[in-house]
Protein backbone atom coordinates (compact mmCIF):
# COMPACT_ATOMS: atom_id res chain seq x y z
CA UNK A 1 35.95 -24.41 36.88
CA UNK A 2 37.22 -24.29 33.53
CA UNK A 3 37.88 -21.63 31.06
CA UNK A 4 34.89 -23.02 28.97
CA UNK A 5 32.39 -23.61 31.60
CA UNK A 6 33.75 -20.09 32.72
CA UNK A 7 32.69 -18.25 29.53
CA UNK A 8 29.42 -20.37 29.39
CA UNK A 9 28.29 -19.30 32.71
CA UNK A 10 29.14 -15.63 32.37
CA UNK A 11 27.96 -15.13 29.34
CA UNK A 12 24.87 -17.17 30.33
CA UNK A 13 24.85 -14.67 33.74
CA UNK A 14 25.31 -11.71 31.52
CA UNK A 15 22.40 -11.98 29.21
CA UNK A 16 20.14 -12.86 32.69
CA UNK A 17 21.00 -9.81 33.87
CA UNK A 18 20.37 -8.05 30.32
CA UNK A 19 17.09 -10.22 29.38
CA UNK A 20 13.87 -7.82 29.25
CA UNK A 21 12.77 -10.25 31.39
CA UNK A 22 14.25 -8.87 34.31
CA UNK A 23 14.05 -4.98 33.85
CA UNK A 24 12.04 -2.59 35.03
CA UNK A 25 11.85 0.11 32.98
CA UNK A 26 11.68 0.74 28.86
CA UNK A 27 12.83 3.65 27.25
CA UNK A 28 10.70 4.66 24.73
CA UNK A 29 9.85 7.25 21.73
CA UNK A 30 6.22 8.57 21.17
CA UNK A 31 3.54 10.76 19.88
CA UNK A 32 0.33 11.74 20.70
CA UNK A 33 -2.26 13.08 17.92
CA UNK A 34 -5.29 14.79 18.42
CA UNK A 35 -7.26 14.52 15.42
CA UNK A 36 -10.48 17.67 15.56
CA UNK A 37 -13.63 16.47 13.92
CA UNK A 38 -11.09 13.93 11.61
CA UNK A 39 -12.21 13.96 7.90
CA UNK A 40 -9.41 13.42 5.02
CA UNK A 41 -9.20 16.97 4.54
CA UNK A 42 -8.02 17.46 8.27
CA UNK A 43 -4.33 15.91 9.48
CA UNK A 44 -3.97 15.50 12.94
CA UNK A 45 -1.94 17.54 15.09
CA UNK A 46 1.48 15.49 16.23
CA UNK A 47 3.17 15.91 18.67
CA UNK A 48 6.41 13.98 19.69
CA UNK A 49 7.89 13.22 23.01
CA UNK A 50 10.56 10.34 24.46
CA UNK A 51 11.50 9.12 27.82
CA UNK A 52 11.26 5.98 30.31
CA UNK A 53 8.45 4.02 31.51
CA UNK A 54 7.93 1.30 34.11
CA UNK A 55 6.94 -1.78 31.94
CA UNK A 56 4.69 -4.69 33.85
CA UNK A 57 4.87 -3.69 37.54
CA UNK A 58 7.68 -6.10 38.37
CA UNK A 59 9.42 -6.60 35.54
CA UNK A 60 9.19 -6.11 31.21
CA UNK A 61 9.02 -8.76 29.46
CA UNK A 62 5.70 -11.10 27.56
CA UNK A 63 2.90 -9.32 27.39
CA UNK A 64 2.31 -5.96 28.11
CA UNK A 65 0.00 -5.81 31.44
CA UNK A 66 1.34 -2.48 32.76
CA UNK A 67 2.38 1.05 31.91
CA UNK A 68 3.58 4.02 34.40
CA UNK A 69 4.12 6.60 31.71
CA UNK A 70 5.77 9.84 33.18
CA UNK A 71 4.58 13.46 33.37
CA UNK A 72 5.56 15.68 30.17
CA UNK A 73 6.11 13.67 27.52
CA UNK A 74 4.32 15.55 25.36
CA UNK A 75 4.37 19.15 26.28
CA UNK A 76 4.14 21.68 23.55
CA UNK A 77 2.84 25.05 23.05
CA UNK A 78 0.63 27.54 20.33
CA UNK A 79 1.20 24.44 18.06
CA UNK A 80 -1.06 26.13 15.19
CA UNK A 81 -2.78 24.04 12.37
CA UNK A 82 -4.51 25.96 9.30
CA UNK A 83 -6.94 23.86 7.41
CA UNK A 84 -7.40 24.07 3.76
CA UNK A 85 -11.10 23.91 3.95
CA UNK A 86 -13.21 25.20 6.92
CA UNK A 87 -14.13 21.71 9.36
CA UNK A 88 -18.27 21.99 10.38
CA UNK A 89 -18.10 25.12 7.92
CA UNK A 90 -16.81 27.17 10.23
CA UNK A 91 -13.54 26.07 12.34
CA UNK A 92 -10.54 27.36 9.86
CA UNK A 93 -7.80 26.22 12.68
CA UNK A 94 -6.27 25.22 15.74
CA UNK A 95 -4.05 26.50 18.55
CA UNK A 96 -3.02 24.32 20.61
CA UNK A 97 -1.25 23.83 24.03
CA UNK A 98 -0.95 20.51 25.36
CA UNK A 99 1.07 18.57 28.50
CA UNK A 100 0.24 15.07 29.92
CA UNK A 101 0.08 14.32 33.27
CA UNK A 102 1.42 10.99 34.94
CA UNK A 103 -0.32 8.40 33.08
CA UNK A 104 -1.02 4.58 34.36
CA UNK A 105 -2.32 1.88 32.10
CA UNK A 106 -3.23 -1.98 32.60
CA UNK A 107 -4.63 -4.43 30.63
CA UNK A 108 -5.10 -8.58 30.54
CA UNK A 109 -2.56 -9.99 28.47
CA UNK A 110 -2.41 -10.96 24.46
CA UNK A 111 -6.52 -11.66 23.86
CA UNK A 112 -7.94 -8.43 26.41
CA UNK A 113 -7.90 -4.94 26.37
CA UNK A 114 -5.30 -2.58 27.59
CA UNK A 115 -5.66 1.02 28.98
CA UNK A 116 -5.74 3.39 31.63
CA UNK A 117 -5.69 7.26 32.42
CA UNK A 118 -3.06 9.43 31.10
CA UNK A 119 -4.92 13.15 31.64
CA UNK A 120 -4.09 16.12 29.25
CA UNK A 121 -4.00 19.35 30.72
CA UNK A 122 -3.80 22.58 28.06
CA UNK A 123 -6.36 24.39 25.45
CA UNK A 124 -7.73 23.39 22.09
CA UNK A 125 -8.38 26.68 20.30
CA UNK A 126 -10.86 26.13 17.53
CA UNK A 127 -10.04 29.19 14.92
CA UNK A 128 -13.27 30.04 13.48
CA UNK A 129 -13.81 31.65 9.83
CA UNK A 130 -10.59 32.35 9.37
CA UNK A 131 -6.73 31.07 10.12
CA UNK A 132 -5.76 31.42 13.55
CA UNK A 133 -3.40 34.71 13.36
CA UNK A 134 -7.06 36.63 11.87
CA UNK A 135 -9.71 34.53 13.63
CA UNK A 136 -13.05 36.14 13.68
CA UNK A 137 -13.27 34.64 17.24
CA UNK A 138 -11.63 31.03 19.47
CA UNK A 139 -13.40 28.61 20.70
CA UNK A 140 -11.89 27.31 23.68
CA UNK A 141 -11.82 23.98 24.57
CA UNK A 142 -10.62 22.09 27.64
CA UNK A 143 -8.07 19.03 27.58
CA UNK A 144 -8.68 18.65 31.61
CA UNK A 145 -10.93 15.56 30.94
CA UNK A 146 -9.02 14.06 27.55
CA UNK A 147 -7.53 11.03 28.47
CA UNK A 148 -8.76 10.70 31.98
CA UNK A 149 -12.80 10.90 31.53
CA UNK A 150 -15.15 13.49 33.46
CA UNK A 151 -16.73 16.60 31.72
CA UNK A 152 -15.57 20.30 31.12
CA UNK A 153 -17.62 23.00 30.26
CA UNK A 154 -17.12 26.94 29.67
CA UNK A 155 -20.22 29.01 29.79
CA UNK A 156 -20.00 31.25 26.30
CA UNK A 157 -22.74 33.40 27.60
CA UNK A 158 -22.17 37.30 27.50
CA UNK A 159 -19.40 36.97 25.51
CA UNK A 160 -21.31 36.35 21.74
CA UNK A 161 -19.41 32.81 22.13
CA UNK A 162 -21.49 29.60 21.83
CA UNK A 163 -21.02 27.46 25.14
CA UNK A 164 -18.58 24.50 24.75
CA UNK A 165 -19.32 20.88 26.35
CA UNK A 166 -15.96 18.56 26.54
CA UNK A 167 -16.70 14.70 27.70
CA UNK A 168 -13.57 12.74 27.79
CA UNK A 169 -12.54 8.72 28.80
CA UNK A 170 -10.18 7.09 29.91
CA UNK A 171 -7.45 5.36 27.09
CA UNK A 172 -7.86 2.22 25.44
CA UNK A 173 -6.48 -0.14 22.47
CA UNK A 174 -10.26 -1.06 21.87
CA UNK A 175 -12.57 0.59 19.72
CA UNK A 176 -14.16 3.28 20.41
CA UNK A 177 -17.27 5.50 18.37
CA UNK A 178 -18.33 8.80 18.58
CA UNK A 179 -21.50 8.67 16.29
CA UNK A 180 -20.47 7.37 13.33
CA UNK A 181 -16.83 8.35 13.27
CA UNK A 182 -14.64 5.35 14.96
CA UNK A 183 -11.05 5.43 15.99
CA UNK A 184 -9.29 2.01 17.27
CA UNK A 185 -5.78 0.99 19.29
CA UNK A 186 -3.65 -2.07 19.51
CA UNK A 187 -0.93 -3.68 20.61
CA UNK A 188 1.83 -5.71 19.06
CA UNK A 189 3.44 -7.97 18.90
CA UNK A 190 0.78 -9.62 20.99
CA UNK A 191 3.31 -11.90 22.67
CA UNK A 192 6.14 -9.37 22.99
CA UNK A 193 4.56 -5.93 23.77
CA UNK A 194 6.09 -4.92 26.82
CA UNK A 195 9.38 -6.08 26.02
CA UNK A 196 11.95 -4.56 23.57
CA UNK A 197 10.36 -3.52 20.23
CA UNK A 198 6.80 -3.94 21.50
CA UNK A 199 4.59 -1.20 20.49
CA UNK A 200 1.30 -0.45 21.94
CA UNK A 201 -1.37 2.64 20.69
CA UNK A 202 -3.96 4.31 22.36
CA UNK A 203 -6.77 6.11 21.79
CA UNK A 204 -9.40 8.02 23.43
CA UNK A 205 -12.56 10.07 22.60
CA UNK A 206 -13.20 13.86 22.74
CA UNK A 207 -16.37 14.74 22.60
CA UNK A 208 -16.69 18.14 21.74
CA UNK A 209 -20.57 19.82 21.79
CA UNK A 210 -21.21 23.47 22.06
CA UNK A 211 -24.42 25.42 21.45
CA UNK A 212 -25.07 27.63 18.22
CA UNK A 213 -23.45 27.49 15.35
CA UNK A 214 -21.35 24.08 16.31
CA UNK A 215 -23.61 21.33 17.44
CA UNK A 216 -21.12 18.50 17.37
CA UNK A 217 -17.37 18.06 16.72
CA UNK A 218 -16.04 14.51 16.94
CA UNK A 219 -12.88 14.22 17.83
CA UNK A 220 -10.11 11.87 19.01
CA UNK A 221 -6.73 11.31 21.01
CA UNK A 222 -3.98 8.64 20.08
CA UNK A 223 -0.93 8.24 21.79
CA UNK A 224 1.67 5.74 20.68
CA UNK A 225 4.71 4.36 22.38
CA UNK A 226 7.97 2.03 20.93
CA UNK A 227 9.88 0.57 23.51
CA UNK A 228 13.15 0.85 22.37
CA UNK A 229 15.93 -1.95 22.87
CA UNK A 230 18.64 -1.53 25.93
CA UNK A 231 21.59 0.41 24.23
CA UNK A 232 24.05 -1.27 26.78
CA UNK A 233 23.00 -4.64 26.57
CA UNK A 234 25.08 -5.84 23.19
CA UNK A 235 28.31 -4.12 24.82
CA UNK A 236 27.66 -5.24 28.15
CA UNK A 237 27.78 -9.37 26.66
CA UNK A 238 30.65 -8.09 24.00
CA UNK A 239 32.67 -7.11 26.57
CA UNK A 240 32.04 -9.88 29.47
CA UNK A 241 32.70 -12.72 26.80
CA UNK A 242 35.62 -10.48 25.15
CA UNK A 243 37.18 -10.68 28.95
CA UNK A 244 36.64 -14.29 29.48
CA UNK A 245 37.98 -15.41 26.29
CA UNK A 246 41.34 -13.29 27.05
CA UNK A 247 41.59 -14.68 30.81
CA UNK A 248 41.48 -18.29 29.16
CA UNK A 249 44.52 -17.41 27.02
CA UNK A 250 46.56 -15.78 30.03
CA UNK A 251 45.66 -18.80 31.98
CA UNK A 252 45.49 -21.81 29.57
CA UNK A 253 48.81 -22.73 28.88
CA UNK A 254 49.21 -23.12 32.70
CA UNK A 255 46.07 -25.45 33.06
């Protein structure tokens, strides 16, 4: 074999070996924001996270058909939000503690939807009347079902506390509607998601009733992940050409 057909097929082996195509797993940066009763006076709370995922069951590359998202990508603690102005006239704030469990998401290529459960364990505190370091009283509300579907309730009887009512679903790049307040997801690039540089977003309901003074609080979930490109792979094809092309100049002259 010669030096030439040498660094072809090396080089050619090399970016095989490299190609999305045939990896497994994606490392990725994130966030996931839970937006309370969302009105332009109210950001969402963000909250960042990072790590590796299993992309497409047997391999990334093309479409995106499956996600295995690990446990504790997002895990944060008394993350506290003030609002300017009062959300539902009365809810001044949140406290929140958040973690995901294990998530798991399919979906049916470029033209379908894509989702899946991804369950949120923690506590929403709703601040009422007041920011949350002088609350007049919390509201408590239950992640358990966000992201995974199911309902959660906590009896507010005997304690002066309204009773609070959590439905949640499972994720989804579709469109979703809770009255008239609508969230959506995607994915893109449509031909490239689980690959590289795809990005895919999810988003879920939370819907949020409790009894007197609150009747309804609309709220969602997103969660949004970049797969980021291999940081080995440019080296790894620098350095196998960079070898060939040296072994052809040790052994040339004796060809």
């Amino acid at each position: 074999m010669d030096v030439r057909r040498s660094l072809r097929w090396l080089a050619a082996l090399v970016m095989a070996g490299a190609s999305p195509a045939h990896g497994v797993a994606l490392q990725f940066v994130s966030s996931l924001a839970i937006a309370i009763s969302p009105s332009p006076l109210v950001a969402p709370i963000v909250i960042s996270g990072s790590g590796t995922a299993m992309i497409n069951g047997s391999g990334a590359g093309g479409h995106l058909t499956g996600l295995a998202v690990p446990p504790g990508v997002f895990a944060s603690s008394n993350v506290v939000v003030t609002f300017t102005t009062p959300v539902q006239g009365a809810i001044a704030g949140i406290d929140l503690t958040v973690a995901n469990a294990p998530g798991h998401f399919a979906g049916v290529g470029a033209s379908g939807t894509f989702g899946g459960v991804m369950p949120l364990s923690g506590i929403a505190k709703l601040c009422l009347f007041a920011n949350c370091s002088a609350a007049v009283s919390n509201l408590n509300v239950p992640l358990s079902v966000v992201g995974a579907g199911g309902t959660a309730f906590v009896d507010g009887s005997g304690v002066a506390m309204p009773s609070v009512t959590v439905i949640g679903a499972p994720w989804t790049t579709g469109t979703i509607a809770i009255g008239t307040a609508t969230a959506m997801g995607r994915a893109f690039p449509t031909s490239y998601t689980g690959a590289p540089s795809g990005q895919v977003e999810l988003v879920t309901p939370i819907f949020i009733s409790t009894s007197d003074p609150i009747a309804l609080v609309p709220s969602f979930a997103f969660a949004a992940f970049h797969f980021l490109p291999e940081p080995g792979t440019a080296v790894l094809v620098g350095s196998g050409i960079a070898g060939l092309v040296a072994f052809g100049r040790t052994r040339g002259p004796r060809s």
